[in-house]
PDB file of N, CA and C in Angstrom:
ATOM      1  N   UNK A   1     106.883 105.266 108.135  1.00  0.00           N
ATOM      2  CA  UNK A   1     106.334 104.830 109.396  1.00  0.00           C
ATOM      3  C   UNK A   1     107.485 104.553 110.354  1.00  0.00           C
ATOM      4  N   UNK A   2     107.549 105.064 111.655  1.00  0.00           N
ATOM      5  CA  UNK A   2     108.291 104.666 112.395  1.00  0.00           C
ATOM      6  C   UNK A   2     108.901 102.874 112.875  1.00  0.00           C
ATOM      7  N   UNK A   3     109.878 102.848 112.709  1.00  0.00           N
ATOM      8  CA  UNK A   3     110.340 101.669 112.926  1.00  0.00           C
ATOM      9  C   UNK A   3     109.696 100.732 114.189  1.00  0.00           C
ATOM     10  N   UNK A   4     110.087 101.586 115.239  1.00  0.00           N
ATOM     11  CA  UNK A   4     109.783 101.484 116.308  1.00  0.00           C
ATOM     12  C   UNK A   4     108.472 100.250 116.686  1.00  0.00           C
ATOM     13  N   UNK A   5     106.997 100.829 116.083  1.00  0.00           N
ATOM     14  CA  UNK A   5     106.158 100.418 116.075  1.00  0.00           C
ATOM     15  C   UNK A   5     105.710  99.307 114.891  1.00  0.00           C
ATOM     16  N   UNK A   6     106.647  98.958 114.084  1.00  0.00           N
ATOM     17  CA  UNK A   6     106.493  97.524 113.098  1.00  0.00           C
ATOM     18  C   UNK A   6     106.409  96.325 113.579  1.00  0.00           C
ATOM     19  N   UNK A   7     105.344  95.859 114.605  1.00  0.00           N
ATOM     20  CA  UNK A   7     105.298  94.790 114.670  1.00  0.00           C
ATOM     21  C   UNK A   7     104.046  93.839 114.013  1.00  0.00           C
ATOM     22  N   UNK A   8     104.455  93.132 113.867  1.00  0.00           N
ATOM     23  CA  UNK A   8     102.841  92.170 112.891  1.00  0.00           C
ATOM     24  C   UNK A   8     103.285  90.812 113.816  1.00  0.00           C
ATOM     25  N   UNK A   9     102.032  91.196 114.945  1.00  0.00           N
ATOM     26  CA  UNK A   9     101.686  90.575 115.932  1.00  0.00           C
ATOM     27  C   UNK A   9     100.748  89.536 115.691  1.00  0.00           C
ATOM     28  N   UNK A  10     100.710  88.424 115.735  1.00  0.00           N
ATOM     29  CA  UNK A  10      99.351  87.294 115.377  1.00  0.00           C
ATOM     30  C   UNK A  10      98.173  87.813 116.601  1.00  0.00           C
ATOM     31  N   UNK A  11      97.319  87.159 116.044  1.00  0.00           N
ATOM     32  CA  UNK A  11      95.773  87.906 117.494  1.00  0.00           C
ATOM     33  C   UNK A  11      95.978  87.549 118.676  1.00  0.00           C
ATOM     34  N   UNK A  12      96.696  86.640 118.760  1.00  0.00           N
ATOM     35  CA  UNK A  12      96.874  86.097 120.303  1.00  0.00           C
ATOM     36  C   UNK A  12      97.624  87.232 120.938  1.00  0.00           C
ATOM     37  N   UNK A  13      99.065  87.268 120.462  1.00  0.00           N
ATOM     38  CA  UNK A  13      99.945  87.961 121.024  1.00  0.00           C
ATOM     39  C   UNK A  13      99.258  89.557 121.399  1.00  0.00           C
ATOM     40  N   UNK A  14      98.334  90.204 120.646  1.00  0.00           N
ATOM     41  CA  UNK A  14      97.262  91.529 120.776  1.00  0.00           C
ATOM     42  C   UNK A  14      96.734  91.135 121.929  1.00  0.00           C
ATOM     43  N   UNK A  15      96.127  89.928 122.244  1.00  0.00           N
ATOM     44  CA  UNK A  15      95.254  89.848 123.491  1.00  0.00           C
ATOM     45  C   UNK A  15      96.018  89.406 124.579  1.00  0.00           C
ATOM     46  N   UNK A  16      96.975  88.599 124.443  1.00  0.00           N
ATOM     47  CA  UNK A  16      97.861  88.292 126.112  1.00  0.00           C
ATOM     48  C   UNK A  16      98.428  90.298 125.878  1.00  0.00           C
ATOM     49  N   UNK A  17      98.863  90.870 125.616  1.00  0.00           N
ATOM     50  CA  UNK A  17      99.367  92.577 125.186  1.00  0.00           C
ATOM     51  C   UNK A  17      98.243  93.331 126.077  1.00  0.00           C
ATOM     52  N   UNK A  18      97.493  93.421 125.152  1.00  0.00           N
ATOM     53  CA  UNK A  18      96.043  93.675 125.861  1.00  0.00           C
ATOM     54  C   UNK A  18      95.814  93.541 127.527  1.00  0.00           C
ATOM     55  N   UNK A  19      96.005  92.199 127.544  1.00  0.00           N
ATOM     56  CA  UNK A  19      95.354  91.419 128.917  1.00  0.00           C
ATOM     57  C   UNK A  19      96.899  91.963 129.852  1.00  0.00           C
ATOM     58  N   UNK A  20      97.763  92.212 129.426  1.00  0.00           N
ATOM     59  CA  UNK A  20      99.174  92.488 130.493  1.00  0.00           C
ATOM     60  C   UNK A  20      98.933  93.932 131.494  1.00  0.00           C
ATOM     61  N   UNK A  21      97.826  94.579 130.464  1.00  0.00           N
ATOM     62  CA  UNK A  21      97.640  96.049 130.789  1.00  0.00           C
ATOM     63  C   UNK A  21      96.761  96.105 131.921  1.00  0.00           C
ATOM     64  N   UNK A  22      96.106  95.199 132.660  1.00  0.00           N
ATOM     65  CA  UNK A  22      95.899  95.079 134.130  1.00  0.00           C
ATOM     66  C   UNK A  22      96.473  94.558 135.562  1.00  0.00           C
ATOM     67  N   UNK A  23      96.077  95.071 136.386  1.00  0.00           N
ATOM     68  CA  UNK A  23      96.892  94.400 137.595  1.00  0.00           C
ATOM     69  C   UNK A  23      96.340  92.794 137.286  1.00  0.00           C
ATOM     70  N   UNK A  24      97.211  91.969 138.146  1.00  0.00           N
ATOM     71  CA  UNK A  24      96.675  90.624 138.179  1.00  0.00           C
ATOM     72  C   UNK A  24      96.736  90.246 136.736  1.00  0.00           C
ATOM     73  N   UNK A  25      97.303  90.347 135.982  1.00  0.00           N
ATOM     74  CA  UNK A  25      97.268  90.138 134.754  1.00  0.00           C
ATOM     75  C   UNK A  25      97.065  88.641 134.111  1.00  0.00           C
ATOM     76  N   UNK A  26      98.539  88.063 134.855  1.00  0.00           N
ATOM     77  CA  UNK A  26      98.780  86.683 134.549  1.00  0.00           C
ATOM     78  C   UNK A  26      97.656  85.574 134.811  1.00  0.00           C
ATOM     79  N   UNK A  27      96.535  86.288 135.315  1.00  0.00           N
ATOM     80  CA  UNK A  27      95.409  85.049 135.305  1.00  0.00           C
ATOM     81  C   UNK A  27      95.048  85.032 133.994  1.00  0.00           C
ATOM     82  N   UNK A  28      94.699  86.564 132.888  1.00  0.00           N
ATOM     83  CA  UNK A  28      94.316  86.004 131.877  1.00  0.00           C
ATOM     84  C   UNK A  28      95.080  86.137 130.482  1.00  0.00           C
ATOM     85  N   UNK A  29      96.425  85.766 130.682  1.00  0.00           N
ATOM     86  CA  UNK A  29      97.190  85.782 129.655  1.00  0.00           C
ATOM     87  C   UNK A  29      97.141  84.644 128.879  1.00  0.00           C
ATOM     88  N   UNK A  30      96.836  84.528 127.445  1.00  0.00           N
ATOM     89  CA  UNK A  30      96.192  83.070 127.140  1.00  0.00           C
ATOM     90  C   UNK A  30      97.190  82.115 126.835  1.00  0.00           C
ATOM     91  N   UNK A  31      98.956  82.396 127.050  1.00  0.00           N
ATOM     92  CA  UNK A  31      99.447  81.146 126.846  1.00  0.00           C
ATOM     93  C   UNK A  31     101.018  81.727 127.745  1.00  0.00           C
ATOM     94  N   UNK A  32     101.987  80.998 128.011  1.00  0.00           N
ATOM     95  CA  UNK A  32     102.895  81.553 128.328  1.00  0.00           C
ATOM     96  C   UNK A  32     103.774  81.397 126.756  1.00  0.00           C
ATOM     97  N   UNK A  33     103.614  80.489 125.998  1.00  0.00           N
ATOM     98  CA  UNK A  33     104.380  81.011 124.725  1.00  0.00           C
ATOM     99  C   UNK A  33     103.936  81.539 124.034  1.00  0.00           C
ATOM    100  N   UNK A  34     103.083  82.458 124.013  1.00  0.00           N
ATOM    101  CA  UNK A  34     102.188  83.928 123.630  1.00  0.00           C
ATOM    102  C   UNK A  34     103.673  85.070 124.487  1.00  0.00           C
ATOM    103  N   UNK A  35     103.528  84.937 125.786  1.00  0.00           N
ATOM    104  CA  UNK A  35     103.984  85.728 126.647  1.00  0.00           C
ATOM    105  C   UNK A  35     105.556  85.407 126.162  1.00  0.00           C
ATOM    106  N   UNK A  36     106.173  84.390 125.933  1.00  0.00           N
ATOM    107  CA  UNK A  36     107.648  84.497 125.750  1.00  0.00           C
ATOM    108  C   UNK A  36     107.718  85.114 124.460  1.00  0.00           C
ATOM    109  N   UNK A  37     107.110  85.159 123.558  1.00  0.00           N
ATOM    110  CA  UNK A  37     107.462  85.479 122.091  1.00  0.00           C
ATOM    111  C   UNK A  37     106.778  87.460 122.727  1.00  0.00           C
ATOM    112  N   UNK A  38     106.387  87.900 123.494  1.00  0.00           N
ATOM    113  CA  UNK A  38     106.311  89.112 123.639  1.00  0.00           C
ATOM    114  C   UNK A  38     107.345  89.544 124.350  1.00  0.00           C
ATOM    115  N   UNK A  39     108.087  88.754 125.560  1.00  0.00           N
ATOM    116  CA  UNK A  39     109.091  88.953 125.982  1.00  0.00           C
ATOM    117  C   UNK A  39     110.686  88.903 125.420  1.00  0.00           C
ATOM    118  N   UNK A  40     110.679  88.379 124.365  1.00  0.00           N
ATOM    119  CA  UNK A  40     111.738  88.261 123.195  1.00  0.00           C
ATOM    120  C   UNK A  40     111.301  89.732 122.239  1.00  0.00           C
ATOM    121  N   UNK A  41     110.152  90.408 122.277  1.00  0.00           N
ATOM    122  CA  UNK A  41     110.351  91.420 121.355  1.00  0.00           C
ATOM    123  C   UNK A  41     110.505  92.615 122.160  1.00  0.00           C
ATOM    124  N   UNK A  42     110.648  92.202 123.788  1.00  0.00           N
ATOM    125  CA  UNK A  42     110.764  93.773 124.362  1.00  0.00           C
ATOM    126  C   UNK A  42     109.618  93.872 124.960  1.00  0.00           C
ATOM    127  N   UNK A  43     108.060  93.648 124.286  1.00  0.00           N
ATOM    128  CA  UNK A  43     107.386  94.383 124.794  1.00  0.00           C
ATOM    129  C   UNK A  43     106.467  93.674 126.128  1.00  0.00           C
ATOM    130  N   UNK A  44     107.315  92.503 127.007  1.00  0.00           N
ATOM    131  CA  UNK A  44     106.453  91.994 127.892  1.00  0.00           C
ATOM    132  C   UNK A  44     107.744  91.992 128.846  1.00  0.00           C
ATOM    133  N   UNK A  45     108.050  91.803 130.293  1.00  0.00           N
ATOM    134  CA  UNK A  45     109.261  90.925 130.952  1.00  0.00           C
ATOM    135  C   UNK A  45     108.228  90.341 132.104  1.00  0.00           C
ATOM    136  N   UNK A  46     109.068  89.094 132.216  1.00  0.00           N
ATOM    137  CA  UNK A  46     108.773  88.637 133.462  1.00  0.00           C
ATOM    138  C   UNK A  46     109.198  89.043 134.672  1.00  0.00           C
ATOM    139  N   UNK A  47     108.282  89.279 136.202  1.00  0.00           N
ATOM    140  CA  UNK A  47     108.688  89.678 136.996  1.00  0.00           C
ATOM    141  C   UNK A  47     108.465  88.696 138.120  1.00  0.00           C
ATOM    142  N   UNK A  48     108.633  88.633 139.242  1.00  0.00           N
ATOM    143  CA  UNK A  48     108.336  87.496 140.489  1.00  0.00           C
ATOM    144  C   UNK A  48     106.667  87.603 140.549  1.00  0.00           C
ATOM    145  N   UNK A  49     105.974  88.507 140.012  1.00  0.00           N
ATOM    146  CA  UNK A  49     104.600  88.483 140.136  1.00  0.00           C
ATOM    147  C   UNK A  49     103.944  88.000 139.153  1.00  0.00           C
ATOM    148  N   UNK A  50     104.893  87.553 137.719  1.00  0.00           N
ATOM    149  CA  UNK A  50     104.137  86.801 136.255  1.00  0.00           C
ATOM    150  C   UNK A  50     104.767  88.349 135.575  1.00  0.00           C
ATOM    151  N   UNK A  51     104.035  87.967 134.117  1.00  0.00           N
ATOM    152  CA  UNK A  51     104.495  88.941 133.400  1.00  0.00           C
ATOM    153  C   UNK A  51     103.722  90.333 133.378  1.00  0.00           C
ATOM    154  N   UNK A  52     104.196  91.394 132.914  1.00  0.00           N
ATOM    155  CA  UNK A  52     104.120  92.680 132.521  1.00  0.00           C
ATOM    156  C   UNK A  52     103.989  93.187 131.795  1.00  0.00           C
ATOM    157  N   UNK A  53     103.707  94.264 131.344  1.00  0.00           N
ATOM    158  CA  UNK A  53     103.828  95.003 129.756  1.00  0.00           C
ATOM    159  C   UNK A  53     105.092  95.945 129.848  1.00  0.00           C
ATOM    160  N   UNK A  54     105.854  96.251 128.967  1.00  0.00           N
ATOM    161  CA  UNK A  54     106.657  97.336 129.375  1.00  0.00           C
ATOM    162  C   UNK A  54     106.608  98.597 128.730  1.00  0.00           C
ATOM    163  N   UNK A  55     107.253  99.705 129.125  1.00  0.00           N
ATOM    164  CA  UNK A  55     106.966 100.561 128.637  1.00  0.00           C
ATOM    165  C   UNK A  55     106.844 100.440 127.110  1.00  0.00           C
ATOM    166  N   UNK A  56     107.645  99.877 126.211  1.00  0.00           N
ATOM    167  CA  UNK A  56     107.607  99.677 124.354  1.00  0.00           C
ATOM    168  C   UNK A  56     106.190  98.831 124.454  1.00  0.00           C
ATOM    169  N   UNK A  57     105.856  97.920 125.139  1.00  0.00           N
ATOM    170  CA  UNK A  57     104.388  97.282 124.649  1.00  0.00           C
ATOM    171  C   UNK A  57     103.673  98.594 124.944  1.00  0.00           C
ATOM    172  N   UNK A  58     103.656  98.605 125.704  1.00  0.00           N
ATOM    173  CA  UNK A  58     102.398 100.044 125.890  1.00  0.00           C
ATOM    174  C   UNK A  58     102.665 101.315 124.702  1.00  0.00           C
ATOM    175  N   UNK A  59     103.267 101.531 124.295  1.00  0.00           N
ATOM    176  CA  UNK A  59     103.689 102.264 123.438  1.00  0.00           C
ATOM    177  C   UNK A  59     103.203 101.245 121.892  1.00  0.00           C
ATOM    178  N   UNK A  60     103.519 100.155 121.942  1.00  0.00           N
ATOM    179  CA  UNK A  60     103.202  99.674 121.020  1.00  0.00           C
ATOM    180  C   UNK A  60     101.316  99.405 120.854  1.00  0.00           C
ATOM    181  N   UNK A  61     100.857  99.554 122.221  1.00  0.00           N
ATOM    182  CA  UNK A  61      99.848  98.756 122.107  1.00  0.00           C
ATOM    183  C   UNK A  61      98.635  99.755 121.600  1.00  0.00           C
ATOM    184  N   UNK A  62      99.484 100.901 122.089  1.00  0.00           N
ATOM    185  CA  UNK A  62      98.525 102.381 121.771  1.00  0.00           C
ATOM    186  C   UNK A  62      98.615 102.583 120.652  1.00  0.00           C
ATOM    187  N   UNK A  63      99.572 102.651 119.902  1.00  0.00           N
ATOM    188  CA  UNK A  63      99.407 102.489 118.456  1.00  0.00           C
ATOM    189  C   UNK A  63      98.809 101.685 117.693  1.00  0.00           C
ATOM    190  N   UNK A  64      98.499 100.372 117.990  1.00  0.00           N
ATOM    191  CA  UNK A  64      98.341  99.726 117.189  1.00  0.00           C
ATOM    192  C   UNK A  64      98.479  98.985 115.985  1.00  0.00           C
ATOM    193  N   UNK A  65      97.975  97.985 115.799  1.00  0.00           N
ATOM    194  CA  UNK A  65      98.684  97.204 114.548  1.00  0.00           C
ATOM    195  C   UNK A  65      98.582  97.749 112.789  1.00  0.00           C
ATOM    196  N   UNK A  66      99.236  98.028 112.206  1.00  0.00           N
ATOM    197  CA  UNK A  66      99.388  98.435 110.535  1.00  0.00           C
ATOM    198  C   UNK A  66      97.874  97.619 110.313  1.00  0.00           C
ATOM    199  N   UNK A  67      97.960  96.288 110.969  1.00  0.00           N
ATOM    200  CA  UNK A  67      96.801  95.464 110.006  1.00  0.00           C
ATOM    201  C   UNK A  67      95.420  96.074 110.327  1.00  0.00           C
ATOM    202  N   UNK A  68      95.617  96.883 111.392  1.00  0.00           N
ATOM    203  CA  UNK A  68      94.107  96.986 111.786  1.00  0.00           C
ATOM    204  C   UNK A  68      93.860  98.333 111.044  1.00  0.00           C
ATOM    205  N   UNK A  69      94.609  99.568 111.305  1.00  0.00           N
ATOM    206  CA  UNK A  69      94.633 100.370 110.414  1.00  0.00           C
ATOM    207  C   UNK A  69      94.031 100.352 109.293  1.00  0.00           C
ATOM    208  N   UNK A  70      94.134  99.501 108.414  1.00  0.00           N
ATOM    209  CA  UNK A  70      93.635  99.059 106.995  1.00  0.00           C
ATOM    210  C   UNK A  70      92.238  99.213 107.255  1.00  0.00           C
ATOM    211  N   UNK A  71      91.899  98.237 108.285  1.00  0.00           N
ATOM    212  CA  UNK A  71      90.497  97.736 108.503  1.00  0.00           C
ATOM    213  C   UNK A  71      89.491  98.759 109.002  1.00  0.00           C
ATOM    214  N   UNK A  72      90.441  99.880 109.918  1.00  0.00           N
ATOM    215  CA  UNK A  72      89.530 100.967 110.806  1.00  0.00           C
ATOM    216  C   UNK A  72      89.182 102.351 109.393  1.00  0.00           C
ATOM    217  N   UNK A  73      90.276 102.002 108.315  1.00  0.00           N
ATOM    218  CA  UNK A  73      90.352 103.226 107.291  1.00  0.00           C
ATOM    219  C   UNK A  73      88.991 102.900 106.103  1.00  0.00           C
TER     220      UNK A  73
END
């Protein structure tokens, strides 16, 4: 499995991920230390408008988690 995409994300961090992928985002991001622990792995940054997804979250987010995999197989 690609390295790249190994993250084992708790559910929160999936849904502030999730929730980054709209404009206006930062209204429903459910914590900002949700959002710093995504911004420490790359896949969120903060900008003057709240946070973002970046290109690796989106990449990550399309893939999806190993754990869910299990569950969708």
């Amino acid at each position: 499995m690609d390295a790249e995409i190994e993250y084992d994300l708790t559910p929160n961090q999936w849904e502030a991920l999730k929730a980054l992928r709209a404009p206006a985002a930062e209204d429903r991001v459910p914590g900002l230390l949700v959002v710093e622990s995504l911004v420490a792995l790359q896949l969120a940054e903060m900008t003057g408008n709240g946070p973002v997804i970046t290109p690796k979250g989106r990449h990550v987010l399309l893939r999806g988690s190993p754990r869910l995999w299990d569950v969708a197989a």
